[in-house]
PDB file of N, CA and C in Angstrom:
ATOM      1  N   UNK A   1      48.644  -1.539   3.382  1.00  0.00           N
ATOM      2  CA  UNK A   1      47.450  -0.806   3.026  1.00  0.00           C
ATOM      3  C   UNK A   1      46.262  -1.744   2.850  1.00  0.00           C
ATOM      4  N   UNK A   2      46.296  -3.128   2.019  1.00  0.00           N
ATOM      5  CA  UNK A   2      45.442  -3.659   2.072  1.00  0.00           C
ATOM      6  C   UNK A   2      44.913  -4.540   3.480  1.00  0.00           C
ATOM      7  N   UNK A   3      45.820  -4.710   4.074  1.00  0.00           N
ATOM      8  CA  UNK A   3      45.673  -4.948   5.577  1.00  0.00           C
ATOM      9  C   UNK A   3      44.303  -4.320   6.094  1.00  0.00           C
ATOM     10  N   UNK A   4      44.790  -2.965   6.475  1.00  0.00           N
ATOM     11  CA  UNK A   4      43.829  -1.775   7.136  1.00  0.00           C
ATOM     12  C   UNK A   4      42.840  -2.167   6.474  1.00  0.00           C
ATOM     13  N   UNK A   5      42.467  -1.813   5.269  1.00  0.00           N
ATOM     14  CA  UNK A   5      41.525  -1.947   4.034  1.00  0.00           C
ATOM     15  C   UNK A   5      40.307  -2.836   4.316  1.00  0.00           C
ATOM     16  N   UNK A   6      41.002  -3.904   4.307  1.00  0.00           N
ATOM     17  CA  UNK A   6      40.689  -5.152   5.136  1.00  0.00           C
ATOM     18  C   UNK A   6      39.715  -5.323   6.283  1.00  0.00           C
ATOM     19  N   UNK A   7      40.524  -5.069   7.108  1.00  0.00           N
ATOM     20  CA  UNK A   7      40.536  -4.916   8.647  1.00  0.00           C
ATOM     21  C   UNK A   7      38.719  -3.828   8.906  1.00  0.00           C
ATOM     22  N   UNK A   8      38.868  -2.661   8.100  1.00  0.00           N
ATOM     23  CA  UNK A   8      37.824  -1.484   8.343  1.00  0.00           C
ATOM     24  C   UNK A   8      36.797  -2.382   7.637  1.00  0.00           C
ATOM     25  N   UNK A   9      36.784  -2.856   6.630  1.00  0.00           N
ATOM     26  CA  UNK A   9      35.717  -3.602   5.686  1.00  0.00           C
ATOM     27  C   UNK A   9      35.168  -4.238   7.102  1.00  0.00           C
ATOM     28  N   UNK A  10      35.899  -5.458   7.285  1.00  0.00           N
ATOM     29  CA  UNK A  10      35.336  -6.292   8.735  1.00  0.00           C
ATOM     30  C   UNK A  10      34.416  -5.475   9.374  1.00  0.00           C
ATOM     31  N   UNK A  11      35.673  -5.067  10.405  1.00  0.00           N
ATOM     32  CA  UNK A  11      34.767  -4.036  11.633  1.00  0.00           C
ATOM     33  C   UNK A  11      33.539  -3.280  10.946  1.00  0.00           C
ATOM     34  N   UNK A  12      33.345  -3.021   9.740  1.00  0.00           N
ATOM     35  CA  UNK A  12      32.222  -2.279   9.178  1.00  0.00           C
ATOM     36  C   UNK A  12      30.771  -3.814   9.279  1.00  0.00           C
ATOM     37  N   UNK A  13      31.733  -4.525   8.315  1.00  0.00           N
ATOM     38  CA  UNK A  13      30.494  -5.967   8.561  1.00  0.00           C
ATOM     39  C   UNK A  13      30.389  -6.155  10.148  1.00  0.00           C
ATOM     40  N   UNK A  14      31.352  -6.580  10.923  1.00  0.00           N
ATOM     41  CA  UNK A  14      30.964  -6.724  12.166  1.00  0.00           C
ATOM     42  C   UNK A  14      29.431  -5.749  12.753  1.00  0.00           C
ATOM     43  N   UNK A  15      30.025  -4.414  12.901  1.00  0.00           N
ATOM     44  CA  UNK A  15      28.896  -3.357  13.210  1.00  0.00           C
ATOM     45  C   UNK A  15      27.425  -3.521  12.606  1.00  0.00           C
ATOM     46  N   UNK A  16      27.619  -3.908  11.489  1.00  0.00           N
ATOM     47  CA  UNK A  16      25.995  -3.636  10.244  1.00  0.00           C
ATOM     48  C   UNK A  16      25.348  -5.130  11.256  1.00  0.00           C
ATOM     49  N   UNK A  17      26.303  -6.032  11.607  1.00  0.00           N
ATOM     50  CA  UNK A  17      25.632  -7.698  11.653  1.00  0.00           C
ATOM     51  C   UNK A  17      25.317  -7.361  13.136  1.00  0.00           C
ATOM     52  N   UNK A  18      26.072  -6.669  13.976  1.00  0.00           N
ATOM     53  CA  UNK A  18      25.449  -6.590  15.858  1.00  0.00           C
ATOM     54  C   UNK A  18      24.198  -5.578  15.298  1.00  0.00           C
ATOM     55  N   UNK A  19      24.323  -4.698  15.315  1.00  0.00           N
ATOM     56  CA  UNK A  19      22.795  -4.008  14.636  1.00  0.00           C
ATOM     57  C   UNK A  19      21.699  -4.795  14.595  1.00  0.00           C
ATOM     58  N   UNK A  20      21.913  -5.638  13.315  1.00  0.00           N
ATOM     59  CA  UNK A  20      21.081  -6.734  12.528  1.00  0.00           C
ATOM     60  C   UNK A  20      20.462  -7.263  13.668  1.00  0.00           C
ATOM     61  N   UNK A  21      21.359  -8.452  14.544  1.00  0.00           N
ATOM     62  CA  UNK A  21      20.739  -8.705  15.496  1.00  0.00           C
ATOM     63  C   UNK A  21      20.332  -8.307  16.816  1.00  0.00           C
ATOM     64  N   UNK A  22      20.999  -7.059  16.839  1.00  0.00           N
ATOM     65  CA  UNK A  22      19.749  -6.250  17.985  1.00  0.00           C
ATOM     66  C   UNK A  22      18.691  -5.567  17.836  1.00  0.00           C
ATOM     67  N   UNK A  23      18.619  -5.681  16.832  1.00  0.00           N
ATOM     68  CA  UNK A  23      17.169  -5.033  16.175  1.00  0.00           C
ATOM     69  C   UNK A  23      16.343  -6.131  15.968  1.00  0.00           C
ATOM     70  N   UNK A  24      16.912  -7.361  15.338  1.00  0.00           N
ATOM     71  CA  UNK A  24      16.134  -8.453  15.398  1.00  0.00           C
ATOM     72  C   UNK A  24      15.553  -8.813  16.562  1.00  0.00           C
ATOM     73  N   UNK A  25      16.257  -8.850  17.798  1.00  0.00           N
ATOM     74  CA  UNK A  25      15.993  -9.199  18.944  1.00  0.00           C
ATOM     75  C   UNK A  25      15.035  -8.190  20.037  1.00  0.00           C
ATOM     76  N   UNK A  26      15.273  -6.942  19.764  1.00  0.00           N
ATOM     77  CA  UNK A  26      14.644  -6.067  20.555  1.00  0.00           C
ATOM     78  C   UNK A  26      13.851  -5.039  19.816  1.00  0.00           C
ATOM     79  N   UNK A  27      13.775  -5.281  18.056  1.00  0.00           N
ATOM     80  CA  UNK A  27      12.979  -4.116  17.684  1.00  0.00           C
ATOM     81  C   UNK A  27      12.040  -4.445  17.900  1.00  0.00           C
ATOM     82  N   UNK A  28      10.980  -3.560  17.054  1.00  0.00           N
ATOM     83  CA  UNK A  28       9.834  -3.600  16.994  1.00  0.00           C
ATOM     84  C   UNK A  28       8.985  -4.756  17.295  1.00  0.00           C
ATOM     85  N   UNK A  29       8.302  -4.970  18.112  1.00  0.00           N
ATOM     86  CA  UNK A  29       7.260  -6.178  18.306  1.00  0.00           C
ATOM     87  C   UNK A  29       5.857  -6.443  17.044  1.00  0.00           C
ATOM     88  N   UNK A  30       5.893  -7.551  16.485  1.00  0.00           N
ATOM     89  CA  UNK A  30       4.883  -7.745  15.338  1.00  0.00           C
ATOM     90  C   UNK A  30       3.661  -8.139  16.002  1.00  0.00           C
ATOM     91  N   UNK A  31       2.646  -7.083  16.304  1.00  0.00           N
ATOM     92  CA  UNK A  31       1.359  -7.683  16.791  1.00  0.00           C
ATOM     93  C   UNK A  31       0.706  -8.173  15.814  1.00  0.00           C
ATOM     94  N   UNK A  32      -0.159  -9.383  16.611  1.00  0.00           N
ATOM     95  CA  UNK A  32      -0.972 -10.116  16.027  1.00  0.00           C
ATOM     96  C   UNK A  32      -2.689  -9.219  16.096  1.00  0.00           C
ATOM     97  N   UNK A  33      -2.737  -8.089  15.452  1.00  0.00           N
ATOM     98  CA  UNK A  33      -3.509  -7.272  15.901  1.00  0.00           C
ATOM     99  C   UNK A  33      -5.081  -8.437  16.129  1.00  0.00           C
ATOM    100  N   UNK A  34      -6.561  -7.689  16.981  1.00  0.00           N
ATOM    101  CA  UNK A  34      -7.768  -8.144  17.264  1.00  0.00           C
ATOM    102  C   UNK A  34      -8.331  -8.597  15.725  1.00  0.00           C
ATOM    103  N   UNK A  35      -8.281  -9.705  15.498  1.00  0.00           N
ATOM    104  CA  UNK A  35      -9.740  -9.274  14.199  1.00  0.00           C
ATOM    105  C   UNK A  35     -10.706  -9.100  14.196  1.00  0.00           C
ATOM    106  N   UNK A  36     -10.739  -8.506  13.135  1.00  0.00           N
ATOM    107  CA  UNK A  36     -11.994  -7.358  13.107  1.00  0.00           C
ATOM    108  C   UNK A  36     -13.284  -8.149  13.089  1.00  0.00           C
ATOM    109  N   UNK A  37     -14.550  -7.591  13.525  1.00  0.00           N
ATOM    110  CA  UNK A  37     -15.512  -8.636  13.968  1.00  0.00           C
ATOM    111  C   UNK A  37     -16.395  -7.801  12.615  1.00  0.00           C
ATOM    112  N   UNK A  38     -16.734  -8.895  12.155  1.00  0.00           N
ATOM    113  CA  UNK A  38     -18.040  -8.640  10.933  1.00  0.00           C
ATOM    114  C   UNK A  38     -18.941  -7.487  11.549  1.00  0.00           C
ATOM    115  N   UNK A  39     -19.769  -6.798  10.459  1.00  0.00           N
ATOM    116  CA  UNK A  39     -20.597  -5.988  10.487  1.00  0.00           C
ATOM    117  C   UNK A  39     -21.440  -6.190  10.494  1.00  0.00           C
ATOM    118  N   UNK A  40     -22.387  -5.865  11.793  1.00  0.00           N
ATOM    119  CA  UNK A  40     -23.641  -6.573  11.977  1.00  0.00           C
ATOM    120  C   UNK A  40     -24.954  -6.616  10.841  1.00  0.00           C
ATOM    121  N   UNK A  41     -25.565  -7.443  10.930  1.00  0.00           N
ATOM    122  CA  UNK A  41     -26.744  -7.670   9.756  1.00  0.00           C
ATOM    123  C   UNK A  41     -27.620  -6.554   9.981  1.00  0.00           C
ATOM    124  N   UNK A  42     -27.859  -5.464   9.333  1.00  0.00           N
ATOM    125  CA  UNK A  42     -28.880  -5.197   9.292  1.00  0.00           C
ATOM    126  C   UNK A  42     -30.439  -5.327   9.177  1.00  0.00           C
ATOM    127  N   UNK A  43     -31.554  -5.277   9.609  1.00  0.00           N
ATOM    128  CA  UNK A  43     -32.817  -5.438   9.394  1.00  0.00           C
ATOM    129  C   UNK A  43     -32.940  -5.303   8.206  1.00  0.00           C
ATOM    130  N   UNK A  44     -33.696  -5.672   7.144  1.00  0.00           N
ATOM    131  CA  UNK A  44     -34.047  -4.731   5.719  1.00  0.00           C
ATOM    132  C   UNK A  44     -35.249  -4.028   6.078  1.00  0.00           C
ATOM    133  N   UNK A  45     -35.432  -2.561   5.456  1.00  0.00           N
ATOM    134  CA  UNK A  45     -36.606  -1.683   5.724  1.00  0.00           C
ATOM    135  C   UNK A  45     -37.443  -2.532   4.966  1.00  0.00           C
ATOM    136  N   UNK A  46     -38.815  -2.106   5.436  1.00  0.00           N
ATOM    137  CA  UNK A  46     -40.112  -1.995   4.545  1.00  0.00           C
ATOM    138  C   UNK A  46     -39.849  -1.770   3.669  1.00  0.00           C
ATOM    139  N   UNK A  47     -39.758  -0.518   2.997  1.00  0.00           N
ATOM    140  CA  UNK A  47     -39.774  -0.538   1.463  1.00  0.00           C
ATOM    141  C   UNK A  47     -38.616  -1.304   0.514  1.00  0.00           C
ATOM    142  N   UNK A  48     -37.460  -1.627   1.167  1.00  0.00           N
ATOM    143  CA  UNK A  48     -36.834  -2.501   0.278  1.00  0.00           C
ATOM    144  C   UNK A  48     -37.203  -3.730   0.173  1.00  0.00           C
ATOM    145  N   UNK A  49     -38.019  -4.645   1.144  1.00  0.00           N
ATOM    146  CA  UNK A  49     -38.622  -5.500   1.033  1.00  0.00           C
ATOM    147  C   UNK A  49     -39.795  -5.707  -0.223  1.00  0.00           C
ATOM    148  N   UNK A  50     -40.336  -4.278  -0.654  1.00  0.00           N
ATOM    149  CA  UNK A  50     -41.336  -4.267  -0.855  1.00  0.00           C
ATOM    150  C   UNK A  50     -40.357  -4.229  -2.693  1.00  0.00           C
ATOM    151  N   UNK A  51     -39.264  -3.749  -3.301  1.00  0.00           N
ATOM    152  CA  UNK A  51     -38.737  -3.714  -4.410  1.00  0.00           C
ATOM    153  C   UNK A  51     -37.820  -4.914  -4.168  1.00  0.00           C
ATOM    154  N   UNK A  52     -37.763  -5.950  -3.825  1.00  0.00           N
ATOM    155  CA  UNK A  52     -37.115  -7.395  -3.622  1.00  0.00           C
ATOM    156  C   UNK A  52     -38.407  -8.553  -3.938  1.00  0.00           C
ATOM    157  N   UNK A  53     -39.337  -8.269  -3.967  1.00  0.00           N
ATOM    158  CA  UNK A  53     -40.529  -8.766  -4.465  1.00  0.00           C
ATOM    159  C   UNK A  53     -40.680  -8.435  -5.714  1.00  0.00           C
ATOM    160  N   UNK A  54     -40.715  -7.184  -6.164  1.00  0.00           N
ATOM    161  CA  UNK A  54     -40.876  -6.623  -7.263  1.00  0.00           C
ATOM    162  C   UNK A  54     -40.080  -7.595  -7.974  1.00  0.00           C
ATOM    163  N   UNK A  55     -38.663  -7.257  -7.774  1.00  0.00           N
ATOM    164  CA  UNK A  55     -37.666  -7.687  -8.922  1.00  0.00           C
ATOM    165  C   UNK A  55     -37.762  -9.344  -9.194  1.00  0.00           C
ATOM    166  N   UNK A  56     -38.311 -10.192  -8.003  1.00  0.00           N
ATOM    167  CA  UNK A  56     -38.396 -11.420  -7.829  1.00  0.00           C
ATOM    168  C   UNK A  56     -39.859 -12.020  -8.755  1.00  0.00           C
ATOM    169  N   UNK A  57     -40.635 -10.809  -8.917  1.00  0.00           N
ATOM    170  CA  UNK A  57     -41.971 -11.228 -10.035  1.00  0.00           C
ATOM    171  C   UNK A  57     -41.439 -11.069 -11.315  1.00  0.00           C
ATOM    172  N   UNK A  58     -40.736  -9.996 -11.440  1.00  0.00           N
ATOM    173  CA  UNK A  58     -39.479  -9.698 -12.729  1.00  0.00           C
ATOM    174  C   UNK A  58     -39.203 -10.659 -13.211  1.00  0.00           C
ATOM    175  N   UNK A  59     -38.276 -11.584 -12.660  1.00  0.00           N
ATOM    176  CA  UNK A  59     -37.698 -12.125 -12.887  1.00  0.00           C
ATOM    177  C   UNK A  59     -38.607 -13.776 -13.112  1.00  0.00           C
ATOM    178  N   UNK A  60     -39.437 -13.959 -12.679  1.00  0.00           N
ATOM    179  CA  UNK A  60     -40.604 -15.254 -12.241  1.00  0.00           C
ATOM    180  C   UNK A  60     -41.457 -14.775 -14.025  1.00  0.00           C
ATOM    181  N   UNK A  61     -41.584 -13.694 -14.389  1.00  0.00           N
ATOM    182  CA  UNK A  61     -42.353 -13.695 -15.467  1.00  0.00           C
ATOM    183  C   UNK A  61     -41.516 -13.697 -16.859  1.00  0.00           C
ATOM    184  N   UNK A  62     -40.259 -13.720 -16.682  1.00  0.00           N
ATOM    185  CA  UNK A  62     -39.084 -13.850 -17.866  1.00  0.00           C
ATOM    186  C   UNK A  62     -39.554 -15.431 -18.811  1.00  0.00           C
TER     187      UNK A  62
END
């Protein structure tokens, strides 16, 4: 009995370990996906230009 016992344990490890490495070998491919390219600079509008001064006299009269 402990023979068999035995024996099925194996063949069970055997099976889980060919798996293991056919999946290792043929699963899924790990792309090295594109990276992502920065977000271009925007212009600043007029009027935020115009409260970036502001805050910059703000701060110049502290």
């Amino acid at each position: 009995m402990a023979d068999n016992y035995l024996e099925k344990q194996y063949e069970d490890y055997e099976a889980r370990k060919a798996a293991w490495e056919w999946e290792r070998k043929h699963g899924k491919k790990i792309k090295k996906g594109v990276p992502k390219q920065p977000e271009p600079v925007r212009p600043l509008h007029p009027d935020d230009l115009d409260a970036i001064e502001e805050d910059e006299e703000e701060e110049e009269g502290r």
